[in-house]
N, C-alpha and C. Protein backbone atom coordinates (compact mmCIF):
# COMPACT_ATOMS: atom_id res chain seq x y z
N UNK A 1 -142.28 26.60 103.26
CA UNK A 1 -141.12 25.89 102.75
C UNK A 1 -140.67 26.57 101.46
N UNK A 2 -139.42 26.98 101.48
CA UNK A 2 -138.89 27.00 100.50
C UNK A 2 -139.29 26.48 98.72
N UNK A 3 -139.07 26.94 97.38
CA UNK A 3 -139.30 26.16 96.77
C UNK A 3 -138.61 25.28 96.32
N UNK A 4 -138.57 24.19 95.29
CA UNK A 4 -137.95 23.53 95.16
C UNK A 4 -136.84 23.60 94.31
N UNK A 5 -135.40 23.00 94.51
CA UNK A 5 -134.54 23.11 93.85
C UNK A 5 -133.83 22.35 93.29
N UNK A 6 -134.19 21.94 91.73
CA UNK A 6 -133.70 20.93 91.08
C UNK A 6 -133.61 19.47 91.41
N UNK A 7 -132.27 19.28 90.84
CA UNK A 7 -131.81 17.89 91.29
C UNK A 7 -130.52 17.40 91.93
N UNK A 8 -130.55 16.37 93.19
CA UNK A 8 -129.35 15.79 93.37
C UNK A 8 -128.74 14.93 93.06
N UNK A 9 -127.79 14.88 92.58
CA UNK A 9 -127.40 13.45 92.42
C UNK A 9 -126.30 13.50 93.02
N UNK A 10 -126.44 11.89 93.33
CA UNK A 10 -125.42 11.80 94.69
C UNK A 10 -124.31 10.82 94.34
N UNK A 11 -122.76 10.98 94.34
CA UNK A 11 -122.13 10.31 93.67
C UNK A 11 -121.46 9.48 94.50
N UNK A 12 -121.61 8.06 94.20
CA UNK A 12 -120.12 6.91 94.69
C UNK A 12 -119.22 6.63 94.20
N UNK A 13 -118.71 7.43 94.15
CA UNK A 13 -117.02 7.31 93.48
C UNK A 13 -116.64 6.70 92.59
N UNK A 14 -117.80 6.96 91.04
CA UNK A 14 -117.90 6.85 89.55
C UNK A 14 -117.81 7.75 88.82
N UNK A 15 -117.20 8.21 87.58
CA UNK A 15 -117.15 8.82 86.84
C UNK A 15 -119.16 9.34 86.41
N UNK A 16 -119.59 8.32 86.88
CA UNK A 16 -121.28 8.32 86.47
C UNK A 16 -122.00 9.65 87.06
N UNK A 17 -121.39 9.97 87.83
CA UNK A 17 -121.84 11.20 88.48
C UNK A 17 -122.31 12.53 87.48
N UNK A 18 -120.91 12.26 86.93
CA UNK A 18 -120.76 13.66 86.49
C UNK A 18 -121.21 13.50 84.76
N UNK A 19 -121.38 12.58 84.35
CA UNK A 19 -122.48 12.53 83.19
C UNK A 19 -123.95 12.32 83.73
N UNK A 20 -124.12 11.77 84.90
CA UNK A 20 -126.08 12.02 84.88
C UNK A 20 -126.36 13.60 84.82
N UNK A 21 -125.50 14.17 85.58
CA UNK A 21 -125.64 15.69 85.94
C UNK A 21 -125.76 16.40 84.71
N UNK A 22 -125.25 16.01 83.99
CA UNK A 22 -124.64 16.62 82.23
C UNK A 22 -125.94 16.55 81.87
N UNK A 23 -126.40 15.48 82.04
CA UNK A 23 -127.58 15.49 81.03
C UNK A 23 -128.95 15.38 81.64
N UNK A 24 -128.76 15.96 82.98
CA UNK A 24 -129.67 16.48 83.54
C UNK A 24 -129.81 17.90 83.18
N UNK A 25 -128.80 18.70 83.49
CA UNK A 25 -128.63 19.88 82.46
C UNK A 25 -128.86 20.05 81.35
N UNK A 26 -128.41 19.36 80.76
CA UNK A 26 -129.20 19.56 79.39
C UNK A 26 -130.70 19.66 79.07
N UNK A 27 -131.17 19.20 80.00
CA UNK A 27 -132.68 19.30 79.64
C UNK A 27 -133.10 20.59 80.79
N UNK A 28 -132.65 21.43 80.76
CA UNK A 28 -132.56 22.76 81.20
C UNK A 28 -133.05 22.24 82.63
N UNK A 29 -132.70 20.97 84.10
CA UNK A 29 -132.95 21.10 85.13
C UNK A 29 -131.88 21.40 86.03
N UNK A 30 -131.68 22.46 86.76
CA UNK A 30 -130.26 22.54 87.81
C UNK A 30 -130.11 21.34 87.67
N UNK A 31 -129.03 20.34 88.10
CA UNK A 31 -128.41 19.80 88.80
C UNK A 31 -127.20 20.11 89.89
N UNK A 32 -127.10 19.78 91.08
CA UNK A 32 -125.79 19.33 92.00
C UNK A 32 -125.53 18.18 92.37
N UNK A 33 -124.51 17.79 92.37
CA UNK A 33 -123.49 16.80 92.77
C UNK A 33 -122.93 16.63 93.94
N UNK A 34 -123.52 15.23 94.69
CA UNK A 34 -123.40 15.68 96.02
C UNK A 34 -122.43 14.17 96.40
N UNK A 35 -121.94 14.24 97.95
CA UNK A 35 -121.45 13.18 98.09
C UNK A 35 -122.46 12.40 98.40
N UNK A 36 -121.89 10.94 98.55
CA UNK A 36 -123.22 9.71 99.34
C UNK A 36 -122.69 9.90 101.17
N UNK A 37 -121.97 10.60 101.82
CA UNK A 37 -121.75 10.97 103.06
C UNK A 37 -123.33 11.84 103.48
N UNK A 38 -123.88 12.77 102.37
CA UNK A 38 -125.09 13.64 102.69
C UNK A 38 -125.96 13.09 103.66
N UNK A 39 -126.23 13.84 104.93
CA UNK A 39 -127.10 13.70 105.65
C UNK A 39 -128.68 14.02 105.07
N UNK A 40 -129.47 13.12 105.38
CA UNK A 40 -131.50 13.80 105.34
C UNK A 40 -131.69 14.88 106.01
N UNK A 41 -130.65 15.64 106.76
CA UNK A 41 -131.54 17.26 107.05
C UNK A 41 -130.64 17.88 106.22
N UNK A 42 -129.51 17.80 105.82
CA UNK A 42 -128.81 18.28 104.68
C UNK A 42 -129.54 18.25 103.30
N UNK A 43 -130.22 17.42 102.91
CA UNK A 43 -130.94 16.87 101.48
C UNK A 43 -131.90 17.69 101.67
N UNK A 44 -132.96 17.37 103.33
CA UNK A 44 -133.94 18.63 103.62
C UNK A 44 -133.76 20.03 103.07
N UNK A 45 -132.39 20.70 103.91
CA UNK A 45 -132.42 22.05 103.69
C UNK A 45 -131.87 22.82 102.23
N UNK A 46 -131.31 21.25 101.44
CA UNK A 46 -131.30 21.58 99.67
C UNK A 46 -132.68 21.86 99.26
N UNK A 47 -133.54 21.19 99.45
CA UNK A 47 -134.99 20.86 98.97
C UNK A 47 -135.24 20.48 97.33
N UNK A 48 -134.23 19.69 96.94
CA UNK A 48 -134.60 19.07 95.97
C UNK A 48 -136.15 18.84 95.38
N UNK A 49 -136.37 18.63 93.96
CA UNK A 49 -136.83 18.04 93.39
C UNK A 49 -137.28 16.46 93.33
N UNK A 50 -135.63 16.09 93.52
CA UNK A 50 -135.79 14.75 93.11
C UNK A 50 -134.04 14.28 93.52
N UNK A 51 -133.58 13.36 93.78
CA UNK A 51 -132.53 12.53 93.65
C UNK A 51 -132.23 11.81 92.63
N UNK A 52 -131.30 11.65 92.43
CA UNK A 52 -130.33 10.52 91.51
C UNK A 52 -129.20 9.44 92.10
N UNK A 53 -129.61 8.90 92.52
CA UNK A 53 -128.19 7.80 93.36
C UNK A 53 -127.64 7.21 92.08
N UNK A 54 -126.39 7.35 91.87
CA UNK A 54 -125.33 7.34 90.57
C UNK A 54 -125.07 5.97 91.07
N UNK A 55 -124.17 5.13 89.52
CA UNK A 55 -123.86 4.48 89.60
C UNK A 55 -121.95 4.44 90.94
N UNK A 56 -121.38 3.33 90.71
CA UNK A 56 -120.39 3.59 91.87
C UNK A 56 -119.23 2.38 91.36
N UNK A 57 -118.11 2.09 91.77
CA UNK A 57 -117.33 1.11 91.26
C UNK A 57 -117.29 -0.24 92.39
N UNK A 58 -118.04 -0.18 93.47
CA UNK A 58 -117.99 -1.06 94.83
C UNK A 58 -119.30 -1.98 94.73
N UNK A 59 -119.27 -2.90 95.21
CA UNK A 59 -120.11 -3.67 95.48
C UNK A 59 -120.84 -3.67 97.14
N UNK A 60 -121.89 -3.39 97.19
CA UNK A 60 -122.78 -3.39 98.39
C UNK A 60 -122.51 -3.86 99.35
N UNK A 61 -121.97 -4.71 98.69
CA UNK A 61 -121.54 -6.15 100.16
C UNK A 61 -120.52 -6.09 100.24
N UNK A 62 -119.38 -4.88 99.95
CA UNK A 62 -117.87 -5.07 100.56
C UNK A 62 -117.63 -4.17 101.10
N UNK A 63 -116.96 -4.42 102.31
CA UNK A 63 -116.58 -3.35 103.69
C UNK A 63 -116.13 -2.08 102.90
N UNK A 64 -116.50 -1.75 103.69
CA UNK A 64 -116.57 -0.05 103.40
C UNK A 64 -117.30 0.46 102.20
N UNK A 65 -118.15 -0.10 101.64
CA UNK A 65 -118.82 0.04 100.28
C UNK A 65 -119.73 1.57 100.85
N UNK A 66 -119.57 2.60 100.18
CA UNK A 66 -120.44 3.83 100.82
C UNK A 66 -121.76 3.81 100.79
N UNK A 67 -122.60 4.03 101.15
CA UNK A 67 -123.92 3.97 101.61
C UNK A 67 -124.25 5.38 101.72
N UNK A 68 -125.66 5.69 102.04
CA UNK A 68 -126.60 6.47 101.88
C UNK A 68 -127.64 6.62 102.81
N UNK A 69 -128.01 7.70 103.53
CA UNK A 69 -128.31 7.82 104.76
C UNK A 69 -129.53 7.40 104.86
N UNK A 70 -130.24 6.32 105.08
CA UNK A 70 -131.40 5.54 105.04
C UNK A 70 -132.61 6.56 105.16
N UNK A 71 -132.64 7.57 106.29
CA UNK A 71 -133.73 8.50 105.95
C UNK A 71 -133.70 9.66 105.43
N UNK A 72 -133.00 9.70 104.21
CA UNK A 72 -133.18 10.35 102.92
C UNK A 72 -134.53 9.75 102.09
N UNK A 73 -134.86 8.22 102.85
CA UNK A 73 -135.99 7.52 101.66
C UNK A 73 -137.50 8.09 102.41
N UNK A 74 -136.92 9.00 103.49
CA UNK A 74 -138.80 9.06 104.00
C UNK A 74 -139.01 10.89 103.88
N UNK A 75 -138.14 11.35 102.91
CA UNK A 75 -138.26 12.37 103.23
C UNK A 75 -139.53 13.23 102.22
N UNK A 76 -139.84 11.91 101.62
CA UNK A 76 -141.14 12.08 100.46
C UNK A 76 -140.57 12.74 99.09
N UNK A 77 -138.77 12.72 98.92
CA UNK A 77 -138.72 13.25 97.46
C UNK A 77 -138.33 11.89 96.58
N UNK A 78 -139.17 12.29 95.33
CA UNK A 78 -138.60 11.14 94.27
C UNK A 78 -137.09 10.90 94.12
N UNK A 79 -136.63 9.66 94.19
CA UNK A 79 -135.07 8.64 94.13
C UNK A 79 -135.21 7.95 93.12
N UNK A 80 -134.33 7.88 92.13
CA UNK A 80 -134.01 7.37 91.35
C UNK A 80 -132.68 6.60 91.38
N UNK A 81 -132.76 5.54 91.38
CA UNK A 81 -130.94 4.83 91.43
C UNK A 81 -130.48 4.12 90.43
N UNK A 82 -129.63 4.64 90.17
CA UNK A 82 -128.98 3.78 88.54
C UNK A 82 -127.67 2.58 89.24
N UNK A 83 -127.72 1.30 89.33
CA UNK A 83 -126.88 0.59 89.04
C UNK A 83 -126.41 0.77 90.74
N UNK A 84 -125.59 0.91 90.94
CA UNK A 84 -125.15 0.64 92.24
C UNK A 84 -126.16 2.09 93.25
N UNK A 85 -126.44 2.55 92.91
CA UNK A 85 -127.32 3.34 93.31
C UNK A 85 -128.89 2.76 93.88
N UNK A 86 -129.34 1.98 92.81
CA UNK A 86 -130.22 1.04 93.03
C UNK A 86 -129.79 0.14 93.85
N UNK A 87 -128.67 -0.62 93.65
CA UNK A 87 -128.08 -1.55 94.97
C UNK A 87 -128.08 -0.82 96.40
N UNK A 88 -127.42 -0.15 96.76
CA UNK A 88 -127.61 0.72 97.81
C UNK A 88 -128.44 1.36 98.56
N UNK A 89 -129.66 1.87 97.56
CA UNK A 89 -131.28 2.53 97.99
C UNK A 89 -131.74 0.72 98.39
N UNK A 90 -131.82 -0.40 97.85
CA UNK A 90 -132.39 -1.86 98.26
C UNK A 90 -131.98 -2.00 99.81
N UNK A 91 -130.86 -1.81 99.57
CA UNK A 91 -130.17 -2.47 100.57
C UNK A 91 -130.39 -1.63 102.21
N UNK A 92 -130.72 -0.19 101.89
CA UNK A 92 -131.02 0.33 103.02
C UNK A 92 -132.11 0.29 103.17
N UNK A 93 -133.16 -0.19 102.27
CA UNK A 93 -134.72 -0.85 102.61
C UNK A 93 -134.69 -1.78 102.94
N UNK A 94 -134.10 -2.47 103.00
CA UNK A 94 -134.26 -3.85 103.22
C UNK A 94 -134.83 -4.87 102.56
């Protein structure tokens, strides 16, 4: 396997995106910025580090609220979710 490459963070259509990334950088780790459309063999063949599920302006529970491909959570990399990010990683656990 490949080694590993940085970090993703995955954005829902918040400005939040693009400051976690900032200051993920800053502490000298790649970051990319990905959509929440990303497939788990897509996330696979990045080979992240680690995830970031960003905050988002939608609420979980309203139609069409974007979501996150549920087996992204078994793919054994560390997730981190800030704010609606965390809503969203719950919610596809159940």
């Amino acid at each position: 396997m490949a080694a590993s490459h940085g970090v993703l963070v995955v954005d829902f259509g918040a400005q939040y995106a693009q400051l976690i990334a900032r200051r993920v950088r800053e502490a000298k780790v790649y970051s990319e910025i990905i959509p929440s459309s990303i497939t788990a063999a897509d996330v696979r063949a990045k080979n992240p580090e680690a995830i970031i599920l960003s905050g988002g302006p939608s609420s979980v529970y309203a139609d069409h609220a974007p979501k996150v491909d549920p087996a992204i959570f078994s793919l054994g990399i560390p997730v981190f979710g800030i704010c609606y990010g965390f809503q969203t990683m719950a919610a596809a656990l159940n």
